[in-house]
Protein backbone atom coordinates (compact mmCIF):
# COMPACT_ATOMS: atom_id res chain seq x y z
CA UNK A 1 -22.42 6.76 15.18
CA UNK A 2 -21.11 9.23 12.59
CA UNK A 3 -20.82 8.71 8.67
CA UNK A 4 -17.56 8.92 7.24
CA UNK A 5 -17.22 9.42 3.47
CA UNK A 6 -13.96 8.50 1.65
CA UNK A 7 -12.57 8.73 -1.78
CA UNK A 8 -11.03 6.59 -4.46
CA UNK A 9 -8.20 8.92 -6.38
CA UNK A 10 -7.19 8.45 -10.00
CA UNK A 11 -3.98 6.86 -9.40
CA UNK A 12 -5.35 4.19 -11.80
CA UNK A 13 -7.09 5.63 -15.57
CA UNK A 14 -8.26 3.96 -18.49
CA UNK A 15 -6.18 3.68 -21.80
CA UNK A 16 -7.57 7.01 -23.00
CA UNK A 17 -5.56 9.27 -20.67
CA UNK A 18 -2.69 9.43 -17.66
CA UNK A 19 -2.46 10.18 -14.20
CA UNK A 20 -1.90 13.39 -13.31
CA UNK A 21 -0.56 14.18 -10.55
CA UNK A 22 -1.08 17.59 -9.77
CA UNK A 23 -4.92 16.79 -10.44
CA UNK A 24 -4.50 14.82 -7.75
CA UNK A 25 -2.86 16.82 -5.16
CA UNK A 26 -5.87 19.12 -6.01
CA UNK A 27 -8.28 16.78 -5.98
CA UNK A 28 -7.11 15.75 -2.92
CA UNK A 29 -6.50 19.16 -1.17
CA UNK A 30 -10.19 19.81 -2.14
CA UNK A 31 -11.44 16.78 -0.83
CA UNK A 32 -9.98 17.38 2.75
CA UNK A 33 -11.89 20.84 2.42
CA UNK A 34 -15.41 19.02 1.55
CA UNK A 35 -14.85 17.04 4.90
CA UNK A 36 -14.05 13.41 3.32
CA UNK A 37 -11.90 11.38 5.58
CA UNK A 38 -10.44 9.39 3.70
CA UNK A 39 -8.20 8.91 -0.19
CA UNK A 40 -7.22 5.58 -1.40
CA UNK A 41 -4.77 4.66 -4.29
CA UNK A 42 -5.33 1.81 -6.11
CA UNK A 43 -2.86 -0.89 -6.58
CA UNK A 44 -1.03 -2.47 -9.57
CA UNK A 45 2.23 -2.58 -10.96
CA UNK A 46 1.01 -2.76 -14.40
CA UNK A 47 -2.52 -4.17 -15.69
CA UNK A 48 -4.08 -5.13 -19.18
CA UNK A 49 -1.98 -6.07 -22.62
CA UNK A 50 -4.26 -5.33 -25.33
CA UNK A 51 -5.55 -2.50 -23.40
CA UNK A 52 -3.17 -1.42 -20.80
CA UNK A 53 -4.22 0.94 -17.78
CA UNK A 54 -1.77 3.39 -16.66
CA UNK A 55 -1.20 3.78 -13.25
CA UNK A 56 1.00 5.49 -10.60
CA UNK A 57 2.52 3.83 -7.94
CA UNK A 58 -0.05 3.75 -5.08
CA UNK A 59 2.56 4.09 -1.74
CA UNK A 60 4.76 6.69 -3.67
CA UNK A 61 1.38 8.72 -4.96
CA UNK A 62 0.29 8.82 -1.05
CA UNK A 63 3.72 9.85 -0.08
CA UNK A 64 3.18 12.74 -2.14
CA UNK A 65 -0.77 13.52 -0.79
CA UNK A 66 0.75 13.08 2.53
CA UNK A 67 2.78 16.08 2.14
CA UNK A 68 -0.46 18.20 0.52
CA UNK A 69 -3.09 17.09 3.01
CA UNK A 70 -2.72 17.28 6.82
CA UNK A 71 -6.55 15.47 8.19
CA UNK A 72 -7.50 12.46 5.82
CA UNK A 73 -6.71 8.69 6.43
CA UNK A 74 -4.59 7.36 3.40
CA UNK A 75 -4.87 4.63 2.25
CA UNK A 76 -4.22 1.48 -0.60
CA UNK A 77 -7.48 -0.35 -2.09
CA UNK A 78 -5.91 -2.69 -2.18
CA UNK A 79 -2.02 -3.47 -2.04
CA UNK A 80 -0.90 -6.21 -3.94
CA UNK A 81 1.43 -8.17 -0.66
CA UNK A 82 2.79 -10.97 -2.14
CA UNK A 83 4.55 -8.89 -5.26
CA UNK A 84 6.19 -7.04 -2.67
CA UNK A 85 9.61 -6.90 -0.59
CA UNK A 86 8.05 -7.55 3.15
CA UNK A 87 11.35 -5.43 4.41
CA UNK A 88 11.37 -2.65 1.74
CA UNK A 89 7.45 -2.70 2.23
CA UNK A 90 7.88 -2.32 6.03
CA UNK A 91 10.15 0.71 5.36
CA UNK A 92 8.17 2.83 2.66
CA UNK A 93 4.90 2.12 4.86
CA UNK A 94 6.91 3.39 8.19
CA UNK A 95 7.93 6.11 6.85
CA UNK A 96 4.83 7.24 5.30
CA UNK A 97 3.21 6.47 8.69
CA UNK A 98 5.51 8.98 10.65
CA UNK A 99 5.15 11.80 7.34
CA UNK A 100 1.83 11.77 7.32
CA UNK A 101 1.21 11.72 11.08
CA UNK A 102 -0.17 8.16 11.57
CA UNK A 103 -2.97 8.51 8.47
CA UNK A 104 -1.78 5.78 6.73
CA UNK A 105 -3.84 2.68 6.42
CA UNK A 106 -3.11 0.31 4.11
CA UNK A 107 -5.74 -2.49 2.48
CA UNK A 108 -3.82 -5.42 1.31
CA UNK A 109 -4.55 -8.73 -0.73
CA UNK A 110 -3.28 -11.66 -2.09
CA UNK A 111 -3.96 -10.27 -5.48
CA UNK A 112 -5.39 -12.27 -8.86
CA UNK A 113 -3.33 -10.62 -11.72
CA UNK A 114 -1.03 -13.73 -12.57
CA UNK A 115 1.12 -11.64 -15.20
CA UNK A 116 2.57 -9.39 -12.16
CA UNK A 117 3.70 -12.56 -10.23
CA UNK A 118 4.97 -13.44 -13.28
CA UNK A 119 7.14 -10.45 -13.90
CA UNK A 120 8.19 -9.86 -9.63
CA UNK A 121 9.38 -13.70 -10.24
CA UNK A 122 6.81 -14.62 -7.36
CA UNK A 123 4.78 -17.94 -6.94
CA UNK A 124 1.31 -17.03 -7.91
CA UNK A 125 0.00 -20.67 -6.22
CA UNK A 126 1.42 -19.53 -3.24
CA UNK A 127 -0.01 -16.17 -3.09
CA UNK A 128 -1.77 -16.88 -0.16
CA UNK A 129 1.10 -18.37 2.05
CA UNK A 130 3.18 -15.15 1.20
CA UNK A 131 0.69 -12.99 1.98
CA UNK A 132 0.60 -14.05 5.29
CA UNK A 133 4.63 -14.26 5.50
CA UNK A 134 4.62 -10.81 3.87
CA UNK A 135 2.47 -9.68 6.88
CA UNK A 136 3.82 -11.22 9.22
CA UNK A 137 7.12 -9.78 8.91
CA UNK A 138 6.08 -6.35 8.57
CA UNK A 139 3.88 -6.36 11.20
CA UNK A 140 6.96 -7.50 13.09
CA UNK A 141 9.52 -4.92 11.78
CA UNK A 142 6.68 -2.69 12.81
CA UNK A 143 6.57 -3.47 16.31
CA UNK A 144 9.11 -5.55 17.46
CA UNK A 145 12.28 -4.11 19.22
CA UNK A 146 14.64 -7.02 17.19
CA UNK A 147 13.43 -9.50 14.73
CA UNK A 148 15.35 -12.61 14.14
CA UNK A 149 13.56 -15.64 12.27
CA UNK A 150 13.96 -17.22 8.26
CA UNK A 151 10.76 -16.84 5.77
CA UNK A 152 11.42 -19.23 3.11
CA UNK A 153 14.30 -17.44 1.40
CA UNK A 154 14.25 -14.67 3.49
CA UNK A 155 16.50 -14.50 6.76
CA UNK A 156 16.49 -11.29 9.40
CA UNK A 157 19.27 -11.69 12.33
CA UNK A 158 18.79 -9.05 14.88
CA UNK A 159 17.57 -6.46 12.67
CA UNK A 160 16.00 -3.47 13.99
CA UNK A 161 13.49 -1.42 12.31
CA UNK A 162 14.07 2.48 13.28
CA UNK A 163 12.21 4.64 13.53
CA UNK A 164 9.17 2.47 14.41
CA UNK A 165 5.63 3.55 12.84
CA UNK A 166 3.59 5.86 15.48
CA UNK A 167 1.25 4.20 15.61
CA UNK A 168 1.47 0.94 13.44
CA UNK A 169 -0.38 1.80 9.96
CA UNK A 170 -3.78 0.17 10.13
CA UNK A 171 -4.67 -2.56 8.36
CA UNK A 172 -7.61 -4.28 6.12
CA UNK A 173 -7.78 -7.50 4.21
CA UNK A 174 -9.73 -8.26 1.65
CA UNK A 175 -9.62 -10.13 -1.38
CA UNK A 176 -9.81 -13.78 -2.30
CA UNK A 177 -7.61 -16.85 -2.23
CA UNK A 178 -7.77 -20.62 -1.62
């Protein structure tokens, strides 16, 4: 068994400073040198009041190390599922898959920041129950040939997802929910 060693990037700083991201297209460029196999972005729309964190936009900030790396996995610790568009999720995360060569990998959660339900007008009791929808349907966009069902407010007649991710981004769960 071999040790693989991965990296969190700075997507995500304290109050003091902002992302930059040209640091981080070096930071990651010189990372894939050193041998790490892996980068992941953290996730958050926006986070603190009093003391806000600024952050860039974890699938976008991949897109871009996609295009500056060619070897290491990329990946989301962790994206926030139930804040997000299951189709327009399904889309972005396809077609970083087939840019980045199948490297994409993306940790999701149910998330716990209640002011970002709050703002994405999204039941934060229900987190859990459209996390799983949320999944769900992208796993299906991802893979099947036509996809025809209603998710709560959300109805697909025979829509086809092209092109389909080579192979289907990987996937971890983590996090915590009733």
């Amino acid at each position: 068994m071999s040790v693989r060693f991965g990296l969190a990037i700075e997507n995500f700083t304290s109050a003091e400073k902002a992302p930059d991201l040209q640091h981080l297209v070096e930071y990651s460029k010189r990372a894939e040198e050193l041998g790490y196999t892996s980068l992941w972005a953290w996730d958050h729309l926006f986070l603190g009041s009093k003391q806000p964190f600024p952050q860039l936009e974890a699938l976008t900030t991949l897109a871009v190390l996609a295009a500056n790396t060619s070897t290491v996995t990329l990946g989301t610790g962790i994206l926030v599922l139930p804040i997000r568009d299951p189709a327009l999720l399904a889309k972005t995360a396809a077609t970083i898959q087939d840019f980045s060569h199948g490297r994409l990998c993306l940790g999701v959660a149910a998330g716990w920041y209640e002011r970002e339900f709050d703002a994405t007008g999204t039941q934060f009791k229900g987190r859990g129950q459209i996390f799983e929808r949320t999944l769900e349907i992208c796993k299906q966009l991802w893979t099947e040939d036509e996809v025809t069902g209603d998710w709560d407010d959300l109805s697909f007649r025979r829509v086809r997802m092209l092109p389909k991710p080579q192979p289907r981004p990987g996937l971890l769960i983590g996090g915590y929910v009733d």
